[in-house]
Each structure stands twice: as C-alpha cells, then as structure tokens.
N, C-alpha and C. Protein backbone atom coordinates (compact mmCIF):
# COMPACT_ATOMS: atom_id res chain seq x y z
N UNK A 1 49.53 -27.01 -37.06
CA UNK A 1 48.19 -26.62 -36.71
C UNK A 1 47.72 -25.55 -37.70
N UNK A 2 46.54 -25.96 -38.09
CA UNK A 2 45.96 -24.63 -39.02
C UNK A 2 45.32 -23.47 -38.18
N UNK A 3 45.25 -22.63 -39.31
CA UNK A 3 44.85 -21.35 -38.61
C UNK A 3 43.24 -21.72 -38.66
N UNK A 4 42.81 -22.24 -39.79
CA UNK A 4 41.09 -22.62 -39.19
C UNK A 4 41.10 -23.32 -38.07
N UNK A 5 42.28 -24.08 -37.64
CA UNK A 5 41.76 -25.00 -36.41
C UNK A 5 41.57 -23.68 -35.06
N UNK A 6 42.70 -22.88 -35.41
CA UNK A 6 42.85 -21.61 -33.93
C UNK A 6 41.21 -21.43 -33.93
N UNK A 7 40.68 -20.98 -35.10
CA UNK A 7 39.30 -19.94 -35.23
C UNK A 7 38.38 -20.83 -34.59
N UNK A 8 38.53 -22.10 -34.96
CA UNK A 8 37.03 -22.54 -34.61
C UNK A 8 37.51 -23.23 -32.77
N UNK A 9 38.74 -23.24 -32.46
CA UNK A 9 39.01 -23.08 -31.17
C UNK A 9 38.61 -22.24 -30.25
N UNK A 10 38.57 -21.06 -31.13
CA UNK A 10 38.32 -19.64 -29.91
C UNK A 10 36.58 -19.50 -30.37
N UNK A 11 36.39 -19.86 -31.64
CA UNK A 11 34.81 -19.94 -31.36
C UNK A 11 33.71 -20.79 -30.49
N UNK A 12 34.46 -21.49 -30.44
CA UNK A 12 34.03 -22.88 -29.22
C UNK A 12 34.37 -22.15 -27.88
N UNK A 13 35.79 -21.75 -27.60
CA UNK A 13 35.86 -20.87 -26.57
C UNK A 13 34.88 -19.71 -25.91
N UNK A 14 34.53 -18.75 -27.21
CA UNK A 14 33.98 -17.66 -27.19
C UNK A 14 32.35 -18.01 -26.66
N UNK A 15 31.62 -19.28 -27.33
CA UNK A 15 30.79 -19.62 -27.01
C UNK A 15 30.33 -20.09 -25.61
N UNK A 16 31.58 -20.59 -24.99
CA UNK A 16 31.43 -20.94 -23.45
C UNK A 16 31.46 -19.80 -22.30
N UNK A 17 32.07 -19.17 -22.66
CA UNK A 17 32.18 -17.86 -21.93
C UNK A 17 31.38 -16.85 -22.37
N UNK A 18 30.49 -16.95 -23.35
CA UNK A 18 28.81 -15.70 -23.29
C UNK A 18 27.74 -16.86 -22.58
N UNK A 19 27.88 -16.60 -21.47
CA UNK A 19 26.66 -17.23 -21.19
C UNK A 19 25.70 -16.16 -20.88
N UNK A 20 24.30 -16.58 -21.32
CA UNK A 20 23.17 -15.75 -21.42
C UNK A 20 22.99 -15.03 -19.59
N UNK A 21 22.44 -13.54 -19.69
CA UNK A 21 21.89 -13.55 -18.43
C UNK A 21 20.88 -14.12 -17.86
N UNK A 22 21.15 -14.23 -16.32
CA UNK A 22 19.82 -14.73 -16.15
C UNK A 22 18.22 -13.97 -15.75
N UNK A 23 17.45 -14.23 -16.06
CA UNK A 23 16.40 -13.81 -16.35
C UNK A 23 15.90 -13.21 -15.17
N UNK A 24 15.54 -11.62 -15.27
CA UNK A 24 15.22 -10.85 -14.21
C UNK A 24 13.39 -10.51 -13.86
N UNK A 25 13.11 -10.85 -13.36
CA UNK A 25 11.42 -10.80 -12.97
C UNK A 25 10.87 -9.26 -13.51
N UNK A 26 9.78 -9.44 -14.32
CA UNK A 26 9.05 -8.34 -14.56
C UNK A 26 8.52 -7.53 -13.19
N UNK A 27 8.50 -8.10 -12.14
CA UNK A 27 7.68 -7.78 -10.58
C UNK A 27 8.40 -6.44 -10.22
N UNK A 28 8.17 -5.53 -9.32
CA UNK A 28 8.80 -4.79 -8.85
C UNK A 28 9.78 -5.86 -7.49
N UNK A 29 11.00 -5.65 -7.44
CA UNK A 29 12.12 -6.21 -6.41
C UNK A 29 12.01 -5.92 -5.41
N UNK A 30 11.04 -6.38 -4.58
CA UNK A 30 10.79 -6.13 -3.00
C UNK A 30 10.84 -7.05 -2.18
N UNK A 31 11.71 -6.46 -1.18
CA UNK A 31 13.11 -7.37 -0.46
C UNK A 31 12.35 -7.28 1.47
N UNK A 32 12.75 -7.77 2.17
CA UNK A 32 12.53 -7.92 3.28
C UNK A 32 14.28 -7.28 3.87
N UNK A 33 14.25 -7.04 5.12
CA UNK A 33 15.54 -6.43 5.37
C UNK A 33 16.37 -7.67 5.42
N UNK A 34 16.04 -8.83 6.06
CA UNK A 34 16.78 -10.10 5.67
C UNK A 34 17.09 -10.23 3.87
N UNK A 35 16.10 -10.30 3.16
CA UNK A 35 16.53 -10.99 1.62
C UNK A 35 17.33 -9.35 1.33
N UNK A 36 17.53 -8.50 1.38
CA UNK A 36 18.62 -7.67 0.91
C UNK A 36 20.26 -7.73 1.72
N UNK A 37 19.84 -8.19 2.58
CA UNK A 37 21.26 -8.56 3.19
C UNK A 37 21.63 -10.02 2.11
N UNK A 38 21.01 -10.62 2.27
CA UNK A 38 21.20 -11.99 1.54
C UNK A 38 21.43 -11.72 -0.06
N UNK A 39 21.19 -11.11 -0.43
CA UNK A 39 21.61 -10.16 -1.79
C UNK A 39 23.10 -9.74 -1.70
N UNK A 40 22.88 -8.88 -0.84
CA UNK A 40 24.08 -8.53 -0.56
C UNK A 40 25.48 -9.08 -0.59
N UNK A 41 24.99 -10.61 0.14
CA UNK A 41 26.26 -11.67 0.23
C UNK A 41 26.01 -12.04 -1.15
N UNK A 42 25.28 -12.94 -1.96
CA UNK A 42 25.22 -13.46 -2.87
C UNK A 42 26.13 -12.30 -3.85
N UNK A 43 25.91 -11.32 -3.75
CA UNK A 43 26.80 -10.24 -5.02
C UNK A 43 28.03 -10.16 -4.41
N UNK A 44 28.35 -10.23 -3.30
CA UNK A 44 30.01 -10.59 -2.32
C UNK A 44 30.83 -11.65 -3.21
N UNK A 45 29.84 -12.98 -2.48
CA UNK A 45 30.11 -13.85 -3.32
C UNK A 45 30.63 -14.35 -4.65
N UNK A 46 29.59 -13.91 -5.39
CA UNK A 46 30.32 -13.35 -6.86
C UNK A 46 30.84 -12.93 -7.03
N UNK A 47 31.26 -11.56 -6.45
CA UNK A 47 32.45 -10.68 -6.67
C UNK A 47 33.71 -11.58 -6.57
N UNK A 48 33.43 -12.23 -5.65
CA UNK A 48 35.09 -13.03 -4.97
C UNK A 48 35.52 -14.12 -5.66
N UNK A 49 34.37 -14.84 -6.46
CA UNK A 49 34.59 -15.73 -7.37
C UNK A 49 35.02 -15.53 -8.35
N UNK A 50 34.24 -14.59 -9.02
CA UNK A 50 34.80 -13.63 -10.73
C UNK A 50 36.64 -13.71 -10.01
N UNK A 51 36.25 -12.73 -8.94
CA UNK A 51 38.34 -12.22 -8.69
C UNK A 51 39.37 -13.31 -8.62
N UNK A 52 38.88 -14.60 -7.69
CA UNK A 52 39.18 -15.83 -8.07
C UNK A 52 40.06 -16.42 -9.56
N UNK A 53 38.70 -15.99 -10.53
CA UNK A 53 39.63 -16.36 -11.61
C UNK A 53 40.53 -15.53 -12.25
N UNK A 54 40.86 -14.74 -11.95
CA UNK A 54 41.53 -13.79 -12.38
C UNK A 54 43.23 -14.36 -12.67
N UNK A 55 43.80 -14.89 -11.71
CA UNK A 55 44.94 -15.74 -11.41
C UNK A 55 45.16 -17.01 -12.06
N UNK A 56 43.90 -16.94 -13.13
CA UNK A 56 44.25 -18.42 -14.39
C UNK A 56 45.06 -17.73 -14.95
N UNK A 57 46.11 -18.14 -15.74
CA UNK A 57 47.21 -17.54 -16.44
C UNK A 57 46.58 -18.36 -18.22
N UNK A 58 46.20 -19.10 -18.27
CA UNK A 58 45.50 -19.21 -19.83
C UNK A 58 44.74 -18.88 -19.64
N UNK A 59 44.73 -17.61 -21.03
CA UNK A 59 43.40 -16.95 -21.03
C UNK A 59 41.94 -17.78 -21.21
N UNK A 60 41.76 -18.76 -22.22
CA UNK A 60 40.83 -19.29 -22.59
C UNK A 60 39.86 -19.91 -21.18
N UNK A 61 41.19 -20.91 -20.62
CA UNK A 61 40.42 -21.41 -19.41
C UNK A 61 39.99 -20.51 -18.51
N UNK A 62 40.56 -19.21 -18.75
CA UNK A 62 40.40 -18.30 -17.08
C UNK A 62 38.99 -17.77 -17.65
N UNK A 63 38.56 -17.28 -19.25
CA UNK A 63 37.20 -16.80 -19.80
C UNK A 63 36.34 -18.13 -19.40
N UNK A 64 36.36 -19.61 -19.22
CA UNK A 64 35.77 -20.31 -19.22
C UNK A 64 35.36 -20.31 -17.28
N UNK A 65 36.45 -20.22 -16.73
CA UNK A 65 36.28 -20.01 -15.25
C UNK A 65 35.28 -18.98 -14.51
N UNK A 66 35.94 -18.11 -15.66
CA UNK A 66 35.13 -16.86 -15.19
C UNK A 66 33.86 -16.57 -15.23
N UNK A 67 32.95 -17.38 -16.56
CA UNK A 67 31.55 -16.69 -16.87
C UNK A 67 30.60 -17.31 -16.19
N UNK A 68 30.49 -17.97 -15.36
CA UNK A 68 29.59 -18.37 -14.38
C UNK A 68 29.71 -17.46 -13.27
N UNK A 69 30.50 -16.85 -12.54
CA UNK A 69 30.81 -15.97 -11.94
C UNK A 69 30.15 -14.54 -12.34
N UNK A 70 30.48 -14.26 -13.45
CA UNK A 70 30.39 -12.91 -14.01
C UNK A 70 29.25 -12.91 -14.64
N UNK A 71 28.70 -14.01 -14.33
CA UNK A 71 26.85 -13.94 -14.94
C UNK A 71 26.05 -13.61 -13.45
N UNK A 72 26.39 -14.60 -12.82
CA UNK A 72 26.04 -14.13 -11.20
C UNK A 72 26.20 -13.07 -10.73
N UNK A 73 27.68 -12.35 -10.43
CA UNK A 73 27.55 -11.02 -10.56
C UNK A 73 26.90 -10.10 -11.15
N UNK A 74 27.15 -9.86 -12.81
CA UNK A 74 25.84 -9.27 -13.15
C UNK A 74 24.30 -9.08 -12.62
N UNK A 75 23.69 -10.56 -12.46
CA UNK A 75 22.27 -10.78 -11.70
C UNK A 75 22.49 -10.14 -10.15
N UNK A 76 22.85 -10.56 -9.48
CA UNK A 76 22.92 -9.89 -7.83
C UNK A 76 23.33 -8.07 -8.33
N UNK A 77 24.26 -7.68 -9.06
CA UNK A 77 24.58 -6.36 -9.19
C UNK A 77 22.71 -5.53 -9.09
N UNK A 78 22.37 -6.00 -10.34
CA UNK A 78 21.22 -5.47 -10.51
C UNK A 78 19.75 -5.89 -9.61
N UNK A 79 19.79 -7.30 -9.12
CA UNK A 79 19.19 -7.29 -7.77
C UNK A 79 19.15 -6.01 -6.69
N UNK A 80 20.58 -6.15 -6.19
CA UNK A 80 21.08 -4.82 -5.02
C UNK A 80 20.38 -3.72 -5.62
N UNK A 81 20.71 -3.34 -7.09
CA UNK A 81 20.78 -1.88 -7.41
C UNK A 81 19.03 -1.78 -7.54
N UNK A 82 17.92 -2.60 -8.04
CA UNK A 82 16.93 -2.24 -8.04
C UNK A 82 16.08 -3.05 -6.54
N UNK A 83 16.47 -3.14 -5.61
CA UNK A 83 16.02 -3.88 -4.47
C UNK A 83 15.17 -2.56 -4.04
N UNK A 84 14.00 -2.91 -3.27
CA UNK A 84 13.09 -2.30 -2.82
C UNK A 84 12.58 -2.46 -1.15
N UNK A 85 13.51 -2.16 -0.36
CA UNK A 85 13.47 -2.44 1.27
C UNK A 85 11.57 -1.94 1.36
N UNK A 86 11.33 -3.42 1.82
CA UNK A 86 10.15 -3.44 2.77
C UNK A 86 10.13 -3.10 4.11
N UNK A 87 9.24 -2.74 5.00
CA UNK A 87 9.94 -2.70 6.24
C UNK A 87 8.58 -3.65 7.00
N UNK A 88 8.96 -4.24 8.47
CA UNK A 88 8.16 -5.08 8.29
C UNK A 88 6.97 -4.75 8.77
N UNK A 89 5.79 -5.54 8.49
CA UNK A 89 4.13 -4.65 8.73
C UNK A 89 4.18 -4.05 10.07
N UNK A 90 3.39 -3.15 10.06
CA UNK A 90 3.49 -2.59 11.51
C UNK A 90 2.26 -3.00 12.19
N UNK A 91 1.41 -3.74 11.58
CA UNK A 91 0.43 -4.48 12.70
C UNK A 91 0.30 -6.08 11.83
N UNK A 92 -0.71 -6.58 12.60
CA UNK A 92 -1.11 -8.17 12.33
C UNK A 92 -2.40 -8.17 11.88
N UNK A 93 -3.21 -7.02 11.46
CA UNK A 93 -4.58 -6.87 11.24
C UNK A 93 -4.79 -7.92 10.31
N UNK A 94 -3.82 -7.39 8.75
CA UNK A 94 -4.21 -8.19 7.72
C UNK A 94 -2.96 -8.63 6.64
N UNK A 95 -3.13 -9.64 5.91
CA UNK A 95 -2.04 -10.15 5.66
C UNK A 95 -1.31 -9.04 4.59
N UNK A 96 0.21 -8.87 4.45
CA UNK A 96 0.88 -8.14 4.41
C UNK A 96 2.28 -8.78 3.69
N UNK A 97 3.24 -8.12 2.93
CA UNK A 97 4.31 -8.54 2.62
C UNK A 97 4.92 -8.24 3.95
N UNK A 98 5.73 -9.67 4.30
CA UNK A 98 6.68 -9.77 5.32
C UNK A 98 6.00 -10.44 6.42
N UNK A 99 4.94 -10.41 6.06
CA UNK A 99 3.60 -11.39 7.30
C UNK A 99 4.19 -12.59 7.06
N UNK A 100 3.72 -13.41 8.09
CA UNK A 100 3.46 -14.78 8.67
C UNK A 100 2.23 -15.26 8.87
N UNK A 101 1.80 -16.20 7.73
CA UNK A 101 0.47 -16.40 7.74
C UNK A 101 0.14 -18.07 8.00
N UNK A 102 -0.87 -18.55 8.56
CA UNK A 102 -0.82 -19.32 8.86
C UNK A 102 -2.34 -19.53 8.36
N UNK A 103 -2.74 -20.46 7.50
CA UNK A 103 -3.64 -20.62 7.35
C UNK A 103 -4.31 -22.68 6.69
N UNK A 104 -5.19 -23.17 6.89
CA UNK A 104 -5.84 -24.32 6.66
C UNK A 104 -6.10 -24.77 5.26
N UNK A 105 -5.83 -25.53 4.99
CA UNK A 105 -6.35 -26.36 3.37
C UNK A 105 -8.03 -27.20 3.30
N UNK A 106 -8.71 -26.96 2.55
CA UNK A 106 -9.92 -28.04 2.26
C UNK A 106 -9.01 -29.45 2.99
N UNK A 107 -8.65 -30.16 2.65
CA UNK A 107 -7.65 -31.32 3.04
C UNK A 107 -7.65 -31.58 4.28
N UNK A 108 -7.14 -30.35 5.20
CA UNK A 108 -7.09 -30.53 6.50
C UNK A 108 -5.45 -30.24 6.37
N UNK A 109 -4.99 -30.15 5.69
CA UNK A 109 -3.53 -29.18 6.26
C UNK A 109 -3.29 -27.81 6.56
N UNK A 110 -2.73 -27.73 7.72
CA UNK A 110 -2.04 -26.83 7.95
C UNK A 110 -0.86 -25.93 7.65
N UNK A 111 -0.56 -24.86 6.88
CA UNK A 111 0.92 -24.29 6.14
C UNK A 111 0.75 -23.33 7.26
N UNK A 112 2.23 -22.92 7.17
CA UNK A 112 2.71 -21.28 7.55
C UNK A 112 3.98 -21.45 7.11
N UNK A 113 3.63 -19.81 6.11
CA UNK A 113 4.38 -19.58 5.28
C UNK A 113 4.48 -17.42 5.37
N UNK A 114 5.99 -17.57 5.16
CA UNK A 114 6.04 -15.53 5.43
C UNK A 114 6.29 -15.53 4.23
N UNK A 115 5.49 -14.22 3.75
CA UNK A 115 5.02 -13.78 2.06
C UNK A 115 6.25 -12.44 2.23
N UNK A 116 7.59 -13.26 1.32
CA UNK A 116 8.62 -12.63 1.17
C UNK A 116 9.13 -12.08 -0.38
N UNK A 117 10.26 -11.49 -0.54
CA UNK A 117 10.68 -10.87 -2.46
C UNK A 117 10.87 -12.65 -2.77
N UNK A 118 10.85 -12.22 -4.37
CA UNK A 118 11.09 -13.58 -4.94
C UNK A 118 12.54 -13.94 -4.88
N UNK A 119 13.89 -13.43 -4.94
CA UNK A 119 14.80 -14.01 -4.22
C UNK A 119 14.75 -15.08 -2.84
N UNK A 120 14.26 -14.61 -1.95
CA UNK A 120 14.50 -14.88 -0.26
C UNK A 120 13.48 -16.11 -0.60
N UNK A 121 12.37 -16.19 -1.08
CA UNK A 121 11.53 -17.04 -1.53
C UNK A 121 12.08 -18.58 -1.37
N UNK A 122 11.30 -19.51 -0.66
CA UNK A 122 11.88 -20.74 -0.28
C UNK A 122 10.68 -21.54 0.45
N UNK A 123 9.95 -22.11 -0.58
CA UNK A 123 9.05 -22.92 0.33
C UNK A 123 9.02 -24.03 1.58
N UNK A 124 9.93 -24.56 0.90
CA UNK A 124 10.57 -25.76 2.12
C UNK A 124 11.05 -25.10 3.19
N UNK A 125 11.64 -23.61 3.66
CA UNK A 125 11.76 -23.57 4.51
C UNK A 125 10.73 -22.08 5.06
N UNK A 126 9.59 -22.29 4.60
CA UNK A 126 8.70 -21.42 5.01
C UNK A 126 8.25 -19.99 4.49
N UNK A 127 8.82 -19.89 3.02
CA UNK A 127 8.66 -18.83 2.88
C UNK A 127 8.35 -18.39 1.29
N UNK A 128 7.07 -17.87 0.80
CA UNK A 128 6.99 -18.02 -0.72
C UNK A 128 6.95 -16.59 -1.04
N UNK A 129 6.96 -16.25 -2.08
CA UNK A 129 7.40 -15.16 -2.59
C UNK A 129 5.87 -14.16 -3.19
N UNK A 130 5.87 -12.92 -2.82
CA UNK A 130 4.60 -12.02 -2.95
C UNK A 130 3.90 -12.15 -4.01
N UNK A 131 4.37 -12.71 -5.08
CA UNK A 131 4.02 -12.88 -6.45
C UNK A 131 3.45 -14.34 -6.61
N UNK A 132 3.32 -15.49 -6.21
CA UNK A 132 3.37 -16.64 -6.33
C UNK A 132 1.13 -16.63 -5.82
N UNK A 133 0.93 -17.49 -6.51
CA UNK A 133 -0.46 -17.56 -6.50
C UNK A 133 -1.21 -17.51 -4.83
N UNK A 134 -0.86 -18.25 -4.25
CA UNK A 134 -1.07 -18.15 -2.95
C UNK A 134 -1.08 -16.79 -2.18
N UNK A 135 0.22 -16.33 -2.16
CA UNK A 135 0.43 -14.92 -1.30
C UNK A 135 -0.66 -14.07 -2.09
N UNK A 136 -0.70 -14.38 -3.54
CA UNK A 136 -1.27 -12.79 -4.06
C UNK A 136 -3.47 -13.13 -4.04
N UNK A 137 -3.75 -14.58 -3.15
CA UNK A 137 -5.20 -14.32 -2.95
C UNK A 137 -5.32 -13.93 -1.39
N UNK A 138 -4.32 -14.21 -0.39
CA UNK A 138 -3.67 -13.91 0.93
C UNK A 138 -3.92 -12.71 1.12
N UNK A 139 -2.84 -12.05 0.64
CA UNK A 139 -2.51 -10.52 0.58
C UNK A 139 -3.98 -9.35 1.21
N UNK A 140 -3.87 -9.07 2.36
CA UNK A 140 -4.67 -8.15 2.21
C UNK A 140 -6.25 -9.23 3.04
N UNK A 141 -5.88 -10.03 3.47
CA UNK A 141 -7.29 -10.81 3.97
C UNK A 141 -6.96 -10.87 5.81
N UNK A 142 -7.84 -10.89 6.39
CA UNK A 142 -7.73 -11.11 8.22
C UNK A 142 -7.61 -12.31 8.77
N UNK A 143 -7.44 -12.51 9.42
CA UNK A 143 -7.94 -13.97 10.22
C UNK A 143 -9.28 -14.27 10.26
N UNK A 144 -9.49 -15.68 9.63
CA UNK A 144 -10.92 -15.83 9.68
C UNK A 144 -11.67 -15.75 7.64
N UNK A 145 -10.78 -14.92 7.44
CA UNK A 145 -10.85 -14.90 5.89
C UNK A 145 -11.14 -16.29 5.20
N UNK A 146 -11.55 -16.02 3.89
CA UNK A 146 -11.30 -17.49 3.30
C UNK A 146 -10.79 -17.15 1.88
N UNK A 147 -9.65 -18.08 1.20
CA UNK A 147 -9.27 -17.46 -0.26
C UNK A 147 -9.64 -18.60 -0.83
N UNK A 148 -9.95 -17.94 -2.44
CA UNK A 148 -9.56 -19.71 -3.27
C UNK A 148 -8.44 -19.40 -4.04
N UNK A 149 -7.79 -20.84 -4.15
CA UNK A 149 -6.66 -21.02 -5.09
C UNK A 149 -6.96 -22.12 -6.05
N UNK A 150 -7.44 -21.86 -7.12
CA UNK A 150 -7.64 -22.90 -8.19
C UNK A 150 -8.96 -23.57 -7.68
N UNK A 151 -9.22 -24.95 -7.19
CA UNK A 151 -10.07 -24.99 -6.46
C UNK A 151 -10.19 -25.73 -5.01
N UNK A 152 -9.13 -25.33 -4.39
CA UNK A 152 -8.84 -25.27 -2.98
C UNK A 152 -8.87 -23.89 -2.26
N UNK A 153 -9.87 -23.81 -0.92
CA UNK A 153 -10.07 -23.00 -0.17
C UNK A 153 -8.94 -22.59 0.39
N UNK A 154 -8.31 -21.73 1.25
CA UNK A 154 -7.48 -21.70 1.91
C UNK A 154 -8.43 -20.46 3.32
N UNK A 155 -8.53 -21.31 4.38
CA UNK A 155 -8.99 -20.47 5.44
C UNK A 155 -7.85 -19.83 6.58
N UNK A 156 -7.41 -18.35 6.24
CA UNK A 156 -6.52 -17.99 7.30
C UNK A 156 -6.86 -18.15 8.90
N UNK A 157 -5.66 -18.89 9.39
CA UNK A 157 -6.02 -18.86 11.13
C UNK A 157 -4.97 -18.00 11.99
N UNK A 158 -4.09 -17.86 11.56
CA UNK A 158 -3.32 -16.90 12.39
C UNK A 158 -2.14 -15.73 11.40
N UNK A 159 -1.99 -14.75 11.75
CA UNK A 159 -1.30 -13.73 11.05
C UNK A 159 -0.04 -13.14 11.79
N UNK A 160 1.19 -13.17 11.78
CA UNK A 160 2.10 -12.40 12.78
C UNK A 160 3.32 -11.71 11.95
C-alpha cells in the first residue's frame, strides 16, 4: 500500500466527518415552555448519540459515526444556550406568540394554528412558527380582524 493511497484515505475520511453546521435563524430564539423542553431532549439526545460512538474502536469509522451526532449537538447546544422562554399570553384579547388562533380563508377554510419558536414549529400538527408569513400579519390582530397574505384574506374567528 502506498503512502499516497493512506493520504487520500484519510482525506476522504476527513471530508465525511466535517460536516457543515446547520444553519441557525437570524430571528431572535423564542421558545414556548413546551419547545424548550423539547430542545432540551433533542440536545439529550445528541449528547447520547455522539457518546454512543465513542465505543467504535476504528478511529475512522467511529469520526464517520460520530459527525452527524456532533453536528446535532452543536445545533441544540446553541438552541438551549440562546433560547428565549416565552411565557404564555396572559389574556385572549389579541393574537400573541403562544396564542391559538383560529381563523377563515377567502376559500372557505377553516385553520387553527398556535404561533410558536421556529423549532416547535409544525404545521401538520397545528403549529407554525412566529416568523412564517401568516403568524407575522396575525400577530397583534382581535377577533373579527381581517389580514392579507399575498392575496388571500385571512378573517380571525377565535383566539385562546
């Protein structure tokens, strides 16, 4: 075996194991007391995975095991560390991070959706994130309000 073959071995190696971070939102990190718990696990998680590989005994494969882990970690580390506890609105007047809004489409559909951090963020199961076009014409309107989004109305009917 040549020694160029080692180099361009561990450069192929070296290359699999920098994986880029992943990309952290310009937004300020504002969490609901649920999505910081859920942070919380997700950086658990990682933690236990990274430690996981620890017990590869070849190095190469255990750097290859490891950097999916230790990219995740990284991201949740700095999630936790810049997380911004919301607490939740203290009335239903007007729509609010951490609200439950329920409001009508031109169309005739009906959404309700709670305007949560962009982590916890999950439309399919009800919940979009403070930053996302919707929440941010929402934000701050009553029941009875009307927003536009592009060029669909959105008329709020209920707030909780």
């Amino acid at each position: 075996m040549s020694v160029a073959f080692i180099k361009e071995e561990s450069a192929e190696t070296a290359s699999e194991t920098l994986l880029p971070d992943r990309p952290i939102s310009p937004h300020p990190n504002l969490v609901t007391e649920t999505g910081l718990k859920a942070l919380e696990l997700h950086l658990q998680q990682a933690r236990e995975a990274f430690d996981a590989t620890s017990t590869i005994e070849d190095v190469n494969e255990r750097r290859r095991q490891s950097a999916g882990p230790l990219r995740e970690l990284r991201y949740f580390a700095e999630r936790v560390r810049t997380a911004q506890l919301v607490p939740d609105p203290a009335s239903f007047d007007v729509v609010a991070f951490g609200s439950t809004v329920t409001f009508s489409r031109d169309d005739g559909r009906v959404q309700k959706y709670r305007i949560v951090g962009e982590d916890e963020a999950d439309p399919k199961a009800g919940s979009i994130s403070y930053v996302s076009p919707v929440a941010r014409v929402l934000m701050g309107k009553s029941v009875g309000d009307v927003a536009s989004v592009g060029d669909q109305e959105l008329e709020i009917l209920a707030i909780s």
